[in-house]
N, C-alpha and C. Protein backbone atom coordinates (compact mmCIF):
# COMPACT_ATOMS: atom_id res chain seq x y z
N UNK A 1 0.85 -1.16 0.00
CA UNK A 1 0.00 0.00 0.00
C UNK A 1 0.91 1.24 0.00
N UNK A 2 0.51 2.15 -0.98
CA UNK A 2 1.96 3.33 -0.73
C UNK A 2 0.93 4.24 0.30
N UNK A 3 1.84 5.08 0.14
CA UNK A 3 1.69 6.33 1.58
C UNK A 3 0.13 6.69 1.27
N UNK A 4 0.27 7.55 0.14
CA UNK A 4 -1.19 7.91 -0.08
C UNK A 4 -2.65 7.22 0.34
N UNK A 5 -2.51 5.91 -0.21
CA UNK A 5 -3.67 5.12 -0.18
C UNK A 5 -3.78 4.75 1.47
N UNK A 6 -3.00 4.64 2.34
CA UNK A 6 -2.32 4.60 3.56
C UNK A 6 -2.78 5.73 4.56
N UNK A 7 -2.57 7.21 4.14
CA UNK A 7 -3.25 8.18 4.50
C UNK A 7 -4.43 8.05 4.56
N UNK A 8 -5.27 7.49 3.51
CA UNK A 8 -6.31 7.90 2.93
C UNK A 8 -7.26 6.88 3.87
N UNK A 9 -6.67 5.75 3.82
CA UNK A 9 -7.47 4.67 4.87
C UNK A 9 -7.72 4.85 6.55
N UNK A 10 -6.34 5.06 6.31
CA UNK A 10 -6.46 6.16 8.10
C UNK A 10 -7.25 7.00 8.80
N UNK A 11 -7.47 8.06 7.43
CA UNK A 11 -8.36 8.81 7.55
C UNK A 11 -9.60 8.68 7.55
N UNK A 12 -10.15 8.09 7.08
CA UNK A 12 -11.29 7.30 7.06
C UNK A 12 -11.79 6.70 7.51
N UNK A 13 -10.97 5.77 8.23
CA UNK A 13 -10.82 4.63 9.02
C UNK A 13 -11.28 5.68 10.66
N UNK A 14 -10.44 5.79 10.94
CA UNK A 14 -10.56 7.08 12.72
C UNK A 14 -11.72 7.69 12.03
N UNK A 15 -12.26 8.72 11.09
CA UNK A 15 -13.59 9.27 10.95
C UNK A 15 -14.24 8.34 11.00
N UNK A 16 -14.60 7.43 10.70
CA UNK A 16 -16.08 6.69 10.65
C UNK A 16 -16.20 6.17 12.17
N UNK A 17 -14.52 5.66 12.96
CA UNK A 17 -14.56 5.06 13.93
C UNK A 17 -15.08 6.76 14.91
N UNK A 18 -14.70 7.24 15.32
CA UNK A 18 -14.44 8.41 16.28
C UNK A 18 -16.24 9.05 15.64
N UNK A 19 -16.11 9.06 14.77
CA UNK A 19 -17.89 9.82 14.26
C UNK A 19 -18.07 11.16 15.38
N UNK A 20 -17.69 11.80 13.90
CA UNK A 20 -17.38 13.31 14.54
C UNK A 20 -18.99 14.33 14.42
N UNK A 21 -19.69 13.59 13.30
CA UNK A 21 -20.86 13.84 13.52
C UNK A 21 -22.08 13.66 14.43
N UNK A 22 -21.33 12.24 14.74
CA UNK A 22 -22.71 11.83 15.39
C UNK A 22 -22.43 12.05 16.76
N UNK A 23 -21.26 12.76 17.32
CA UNK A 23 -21.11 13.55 19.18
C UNK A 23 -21.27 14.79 18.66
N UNK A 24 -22.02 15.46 17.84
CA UNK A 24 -22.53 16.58 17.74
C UNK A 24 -24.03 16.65 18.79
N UNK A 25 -24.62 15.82 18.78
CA UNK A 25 -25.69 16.04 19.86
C UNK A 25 -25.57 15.40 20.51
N UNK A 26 -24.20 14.45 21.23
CA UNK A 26 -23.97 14.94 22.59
C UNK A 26 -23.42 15.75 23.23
N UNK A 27 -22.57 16.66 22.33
CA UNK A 27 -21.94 17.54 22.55
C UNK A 27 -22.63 18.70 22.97
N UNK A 28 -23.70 19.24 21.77
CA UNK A 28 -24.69 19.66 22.20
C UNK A 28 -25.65 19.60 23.70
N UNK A 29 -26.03 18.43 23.96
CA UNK A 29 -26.35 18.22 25.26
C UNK A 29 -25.93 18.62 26.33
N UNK A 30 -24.32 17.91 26.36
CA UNK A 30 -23.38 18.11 27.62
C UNK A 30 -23.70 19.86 27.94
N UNK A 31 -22.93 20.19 26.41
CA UNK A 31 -22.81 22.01 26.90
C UNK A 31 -23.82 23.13 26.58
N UNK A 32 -25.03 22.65 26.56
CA UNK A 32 -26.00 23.81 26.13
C UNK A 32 -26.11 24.44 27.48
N UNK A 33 -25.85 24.79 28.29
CA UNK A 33 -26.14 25.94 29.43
C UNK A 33 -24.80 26.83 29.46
N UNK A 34 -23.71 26.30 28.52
CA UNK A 34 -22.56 27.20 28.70
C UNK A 34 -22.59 28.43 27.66
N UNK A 35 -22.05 29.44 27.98
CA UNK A 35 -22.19 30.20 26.99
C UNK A 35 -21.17 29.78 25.18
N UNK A 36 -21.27 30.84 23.98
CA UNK A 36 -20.33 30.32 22.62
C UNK A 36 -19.08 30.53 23.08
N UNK A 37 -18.46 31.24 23.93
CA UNK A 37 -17.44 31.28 24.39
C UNK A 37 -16.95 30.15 25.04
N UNK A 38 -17.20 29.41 26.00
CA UNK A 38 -16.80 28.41 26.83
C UNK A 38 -17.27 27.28 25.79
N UNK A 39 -18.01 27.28 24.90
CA UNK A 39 -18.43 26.11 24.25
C UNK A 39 -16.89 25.61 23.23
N UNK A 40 -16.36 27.35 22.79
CA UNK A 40 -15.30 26.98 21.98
C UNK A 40 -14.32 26.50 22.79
N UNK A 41 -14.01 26.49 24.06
CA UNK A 41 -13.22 26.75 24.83
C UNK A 41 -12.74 25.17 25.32
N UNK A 42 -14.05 24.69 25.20
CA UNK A 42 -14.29 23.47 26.03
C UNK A 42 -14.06 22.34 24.45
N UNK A 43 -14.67 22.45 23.74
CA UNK A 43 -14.49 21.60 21.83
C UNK A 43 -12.64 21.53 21.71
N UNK A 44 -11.97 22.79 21.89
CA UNK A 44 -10.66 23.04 21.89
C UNK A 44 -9.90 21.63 22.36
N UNK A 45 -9.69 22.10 23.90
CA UNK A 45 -9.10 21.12 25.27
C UNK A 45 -9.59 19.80 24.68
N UNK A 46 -11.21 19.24 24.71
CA UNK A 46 -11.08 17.73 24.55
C UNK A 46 -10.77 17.77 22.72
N UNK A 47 -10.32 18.27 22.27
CA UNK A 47 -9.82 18.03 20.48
C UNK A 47 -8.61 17.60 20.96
N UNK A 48 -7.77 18.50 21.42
CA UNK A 48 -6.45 18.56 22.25
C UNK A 48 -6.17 16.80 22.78
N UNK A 49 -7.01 17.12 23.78
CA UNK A 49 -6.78 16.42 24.49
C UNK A 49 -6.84 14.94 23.92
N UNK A 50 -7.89 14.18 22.82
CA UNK A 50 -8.33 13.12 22.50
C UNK A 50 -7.22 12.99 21.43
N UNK A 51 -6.52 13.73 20.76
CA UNK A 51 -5.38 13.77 19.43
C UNK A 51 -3.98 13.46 20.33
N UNK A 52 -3.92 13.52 21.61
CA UNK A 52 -2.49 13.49 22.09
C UNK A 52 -3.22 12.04 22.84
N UNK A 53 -3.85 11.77 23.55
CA UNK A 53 -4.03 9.80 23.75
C UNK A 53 -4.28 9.22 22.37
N UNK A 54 -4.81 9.81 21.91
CA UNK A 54 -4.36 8.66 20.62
C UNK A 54 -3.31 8.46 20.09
N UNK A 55 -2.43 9.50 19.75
CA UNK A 55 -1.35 9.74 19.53
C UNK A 55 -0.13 8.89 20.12
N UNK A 56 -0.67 9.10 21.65
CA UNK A 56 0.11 8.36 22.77
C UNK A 56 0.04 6.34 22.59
N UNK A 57 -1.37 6.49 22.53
CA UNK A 57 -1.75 4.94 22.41
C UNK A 57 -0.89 4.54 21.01
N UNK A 58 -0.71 5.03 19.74
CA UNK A 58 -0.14 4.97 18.27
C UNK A 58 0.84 4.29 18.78
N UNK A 59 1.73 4.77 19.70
CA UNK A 59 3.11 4.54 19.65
C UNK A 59 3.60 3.70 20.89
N UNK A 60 2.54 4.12 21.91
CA UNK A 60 2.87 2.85 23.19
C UNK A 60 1.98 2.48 23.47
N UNK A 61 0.76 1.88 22.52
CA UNK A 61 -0.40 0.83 22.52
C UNK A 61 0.40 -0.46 22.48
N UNK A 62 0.85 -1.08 21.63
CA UNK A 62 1.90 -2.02 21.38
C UNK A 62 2.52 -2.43 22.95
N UNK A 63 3.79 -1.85 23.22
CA UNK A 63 4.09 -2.06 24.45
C UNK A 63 2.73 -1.75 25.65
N UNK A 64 2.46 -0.82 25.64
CA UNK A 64 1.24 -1.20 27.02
C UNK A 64 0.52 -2.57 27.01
N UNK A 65 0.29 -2.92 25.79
CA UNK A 65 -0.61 -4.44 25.85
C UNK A 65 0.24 -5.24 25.91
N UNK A 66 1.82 -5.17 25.86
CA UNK A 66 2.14 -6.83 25.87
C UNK A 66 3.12 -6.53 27.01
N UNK A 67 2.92 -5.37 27.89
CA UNK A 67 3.42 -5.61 29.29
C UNK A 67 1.74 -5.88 30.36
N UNK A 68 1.13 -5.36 29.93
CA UNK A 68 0.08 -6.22 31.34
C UNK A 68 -0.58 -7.47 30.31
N UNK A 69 -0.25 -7.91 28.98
CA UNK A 69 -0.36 -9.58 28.44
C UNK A 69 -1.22 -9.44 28.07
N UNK A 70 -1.97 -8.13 27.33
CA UNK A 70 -3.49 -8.87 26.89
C UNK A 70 -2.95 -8.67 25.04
N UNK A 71 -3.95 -9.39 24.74
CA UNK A 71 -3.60 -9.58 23.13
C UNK A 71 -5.02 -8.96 22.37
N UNK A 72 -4.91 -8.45 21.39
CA UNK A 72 -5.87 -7.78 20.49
C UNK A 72 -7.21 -8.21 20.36
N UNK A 73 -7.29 -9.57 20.80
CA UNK A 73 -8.49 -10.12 20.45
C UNK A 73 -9.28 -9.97 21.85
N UNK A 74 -8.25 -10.28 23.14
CA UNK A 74 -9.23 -9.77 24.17
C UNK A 74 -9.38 -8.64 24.21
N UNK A 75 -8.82 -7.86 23.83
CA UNK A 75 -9.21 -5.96 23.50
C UNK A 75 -10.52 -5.92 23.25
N UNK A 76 -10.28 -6.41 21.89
CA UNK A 76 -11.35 -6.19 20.89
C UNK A 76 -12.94 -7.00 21.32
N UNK A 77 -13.10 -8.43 22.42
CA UNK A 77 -13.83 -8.63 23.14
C UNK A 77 -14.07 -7.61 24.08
N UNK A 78 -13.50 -7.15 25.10
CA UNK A 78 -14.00 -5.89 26.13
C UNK A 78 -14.53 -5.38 25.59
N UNK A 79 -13.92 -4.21 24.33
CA UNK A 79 -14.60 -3.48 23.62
C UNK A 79 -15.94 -3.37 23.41
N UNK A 80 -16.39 -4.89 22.41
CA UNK A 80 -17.35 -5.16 22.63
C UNK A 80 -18.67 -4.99 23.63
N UNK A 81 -18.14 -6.03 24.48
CA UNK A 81 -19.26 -5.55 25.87
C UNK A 81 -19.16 -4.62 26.14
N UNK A 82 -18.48 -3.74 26.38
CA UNK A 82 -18.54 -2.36 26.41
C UNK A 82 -19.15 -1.52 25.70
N UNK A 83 -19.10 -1.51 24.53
CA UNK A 83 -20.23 -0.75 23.75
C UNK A 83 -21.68 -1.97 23.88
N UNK A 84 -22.08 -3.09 24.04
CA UNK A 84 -22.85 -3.76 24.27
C UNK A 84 -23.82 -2.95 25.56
N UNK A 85 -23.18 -2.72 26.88
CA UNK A 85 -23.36 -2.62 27.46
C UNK A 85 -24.07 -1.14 27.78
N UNK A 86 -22.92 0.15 26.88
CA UNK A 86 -23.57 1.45 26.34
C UNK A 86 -24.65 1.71 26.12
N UNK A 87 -24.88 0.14 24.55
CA UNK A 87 -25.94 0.30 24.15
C UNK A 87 -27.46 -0.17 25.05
N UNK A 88 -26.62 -0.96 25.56
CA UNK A 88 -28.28 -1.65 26.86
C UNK A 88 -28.63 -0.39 27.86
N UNK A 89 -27.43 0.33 28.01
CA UNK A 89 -28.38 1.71 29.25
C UNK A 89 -29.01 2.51 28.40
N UNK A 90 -28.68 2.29 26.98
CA UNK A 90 -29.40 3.37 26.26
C UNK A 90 -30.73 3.00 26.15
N UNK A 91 -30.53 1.79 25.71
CA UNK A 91 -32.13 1.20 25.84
C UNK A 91 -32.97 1.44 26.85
N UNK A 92 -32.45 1.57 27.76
CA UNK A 92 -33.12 1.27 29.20
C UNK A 92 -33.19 2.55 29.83
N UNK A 93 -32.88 3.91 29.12
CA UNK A 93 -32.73 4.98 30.15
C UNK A 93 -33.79 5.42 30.85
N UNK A 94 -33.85 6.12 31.85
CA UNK A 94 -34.92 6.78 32.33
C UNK A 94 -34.43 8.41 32.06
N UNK A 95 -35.65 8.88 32.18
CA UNK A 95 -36.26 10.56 31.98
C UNK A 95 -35.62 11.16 33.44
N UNK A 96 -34.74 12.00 32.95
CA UNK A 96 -34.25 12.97 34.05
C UNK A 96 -35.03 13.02 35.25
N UNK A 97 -35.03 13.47 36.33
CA UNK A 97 -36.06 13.58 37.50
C UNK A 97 -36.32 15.24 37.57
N UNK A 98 -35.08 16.25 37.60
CA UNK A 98 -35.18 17.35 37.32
C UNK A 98 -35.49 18.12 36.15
N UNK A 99 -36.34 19.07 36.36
CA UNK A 99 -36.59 19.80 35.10
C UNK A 99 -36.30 21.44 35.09
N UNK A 100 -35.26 21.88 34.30
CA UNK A 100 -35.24 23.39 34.75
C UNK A 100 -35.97 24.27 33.70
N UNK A 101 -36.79 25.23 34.44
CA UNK A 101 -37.50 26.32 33.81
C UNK A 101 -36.65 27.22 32.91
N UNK A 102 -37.25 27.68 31.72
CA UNK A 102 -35.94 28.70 31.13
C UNK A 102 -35.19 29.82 31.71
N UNK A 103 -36.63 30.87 32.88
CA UNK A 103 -35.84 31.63 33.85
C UNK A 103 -34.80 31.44 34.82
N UNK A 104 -34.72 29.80 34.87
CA UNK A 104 -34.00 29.35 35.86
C UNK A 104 -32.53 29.46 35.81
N UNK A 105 -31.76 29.61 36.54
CA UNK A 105 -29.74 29.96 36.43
C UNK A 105 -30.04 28.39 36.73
N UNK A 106 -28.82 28.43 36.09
CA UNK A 106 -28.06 27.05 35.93
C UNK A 106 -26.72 26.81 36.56
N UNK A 107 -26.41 26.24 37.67
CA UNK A 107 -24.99 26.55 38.12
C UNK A 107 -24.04 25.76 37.04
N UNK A 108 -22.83 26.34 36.58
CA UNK A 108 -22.11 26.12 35.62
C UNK A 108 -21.07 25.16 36.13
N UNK A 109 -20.74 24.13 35.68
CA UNK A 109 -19.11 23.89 36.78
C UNK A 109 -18.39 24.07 35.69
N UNK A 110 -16.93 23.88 36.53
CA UNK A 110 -15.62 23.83 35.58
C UNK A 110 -15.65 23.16 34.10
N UNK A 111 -15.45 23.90 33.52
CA UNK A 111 -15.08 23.45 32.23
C UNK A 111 -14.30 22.24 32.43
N UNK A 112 -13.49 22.02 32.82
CA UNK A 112 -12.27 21.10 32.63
C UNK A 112 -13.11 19.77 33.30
N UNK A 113 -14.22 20.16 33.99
CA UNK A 113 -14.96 18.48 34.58
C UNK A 113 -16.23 17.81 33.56
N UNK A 114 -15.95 18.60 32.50
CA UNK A 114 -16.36 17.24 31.43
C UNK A 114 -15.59 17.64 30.14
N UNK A 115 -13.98 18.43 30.13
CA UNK A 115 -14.01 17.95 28.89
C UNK A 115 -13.20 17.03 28.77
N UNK A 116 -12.13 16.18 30.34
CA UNK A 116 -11.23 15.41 29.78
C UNK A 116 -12.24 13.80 29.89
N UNK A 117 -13.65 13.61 30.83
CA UNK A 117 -14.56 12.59 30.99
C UNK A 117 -15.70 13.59 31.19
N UNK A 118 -16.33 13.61 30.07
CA UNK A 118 -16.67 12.26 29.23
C UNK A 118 -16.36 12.81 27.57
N UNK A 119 -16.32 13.81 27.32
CA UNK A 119 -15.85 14.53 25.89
C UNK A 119 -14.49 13.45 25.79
N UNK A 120 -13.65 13.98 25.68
CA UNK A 120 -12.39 13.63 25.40
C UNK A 120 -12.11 12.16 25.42
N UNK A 121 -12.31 11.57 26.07
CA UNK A 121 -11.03 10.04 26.42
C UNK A 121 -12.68 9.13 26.53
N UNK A 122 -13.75 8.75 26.89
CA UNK A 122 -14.52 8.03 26.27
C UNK A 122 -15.32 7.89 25.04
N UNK A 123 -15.59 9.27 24.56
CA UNK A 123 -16.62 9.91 23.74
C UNK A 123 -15.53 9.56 22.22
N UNK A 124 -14.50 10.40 21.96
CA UNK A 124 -13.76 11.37 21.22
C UNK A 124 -12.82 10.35 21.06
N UNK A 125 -11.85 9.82 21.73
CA UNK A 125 -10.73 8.98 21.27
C UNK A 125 -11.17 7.46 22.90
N UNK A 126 -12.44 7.10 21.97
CA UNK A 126 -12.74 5.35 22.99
C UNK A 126 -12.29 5.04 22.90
N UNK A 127 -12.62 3.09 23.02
CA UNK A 127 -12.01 2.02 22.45
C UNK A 127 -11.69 1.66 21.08
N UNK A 128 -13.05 2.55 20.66
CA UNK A 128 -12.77 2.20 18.89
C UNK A 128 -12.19 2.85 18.52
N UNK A 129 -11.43 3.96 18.94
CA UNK A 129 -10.42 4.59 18.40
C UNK A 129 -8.81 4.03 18.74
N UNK A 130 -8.96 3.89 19.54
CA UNK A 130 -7.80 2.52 20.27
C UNK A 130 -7.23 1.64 19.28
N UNK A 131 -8.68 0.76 19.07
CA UNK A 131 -8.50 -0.08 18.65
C UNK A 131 -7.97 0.34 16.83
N UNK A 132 -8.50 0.90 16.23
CA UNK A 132 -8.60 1.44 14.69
C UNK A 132 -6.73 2.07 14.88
N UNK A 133 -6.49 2.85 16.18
CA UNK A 133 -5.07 3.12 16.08
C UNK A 133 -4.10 1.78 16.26
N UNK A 134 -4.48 1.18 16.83
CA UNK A 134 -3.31 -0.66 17.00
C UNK A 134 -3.34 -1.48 15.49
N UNK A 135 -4.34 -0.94 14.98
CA UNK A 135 -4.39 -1.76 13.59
C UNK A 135 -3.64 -1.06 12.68
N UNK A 136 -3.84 0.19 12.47
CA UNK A 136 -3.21 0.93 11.55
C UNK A 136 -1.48 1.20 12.22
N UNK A 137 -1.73 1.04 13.26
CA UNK A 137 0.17 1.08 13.58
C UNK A 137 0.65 -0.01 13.60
């Protein structure tokens, strides 16, 4: 495969896995009480943040898995139940208990307490991004 076609799979490969579209409305969700300012603020950090663990995993995914012994295929089982499991609370959710009025203030917290969990490192660069980086490296 030369470089190009190589690029090209990569790229493709992490977009479809990571689905940059479809955490648009959770993204949405998480941060609709913040203002466009903190919204950019907060998209930034977990971009940041999810491009340097992957990055990280690229190059010491390899060694991290074959010093605590697990091999690709039990990866790629966890994985599994893991999004298995995603998908069963989704099924199963219940309806908020709180409801806030539009006059209502909203206490804001720190930015930084959802963009490295759950934006960044579950959402943004999961398992399937993990995994899509161990294959392609």
């Amino acid at each position: 495969m030369d470089l190009f076609n190589f690029y090209i799979y990569g790229l493709v490969s992490l977009f479809i896995t990571i689905d940059p579209i479809g955490l648009i409305p959770i993204f949405h969700s998480i941060t609709y009480p913040y203002p466009k300012e903190q919204r950019v603020k907060i998209v930034k950090k977990a971009i940041i943040t999810s491009t340097v663990v992957l990055l990280l995993f690229a190059l010491f995914g390899n060694y991290i898995f074959s010093y605590f012994g697990i091999t690709i295929d039990a990866f790629r089982v966890a994985g599994g139940i893991l999004l298995f499991k995603i998908a069963w609370d989704m099924l199963h959710a219940e309806m908020p208990k709180t409801k806030h009025k539009p006059d209502e203030k909203i206490e804001l917290e720190d930015i930084d307490s959802i963009v490295y969990v759950p934006l960044a490192i579950p959402l943004i660069s999961g398992p399937g991004g993990y995994n899509d980086n161990y294959d392609i490296s």
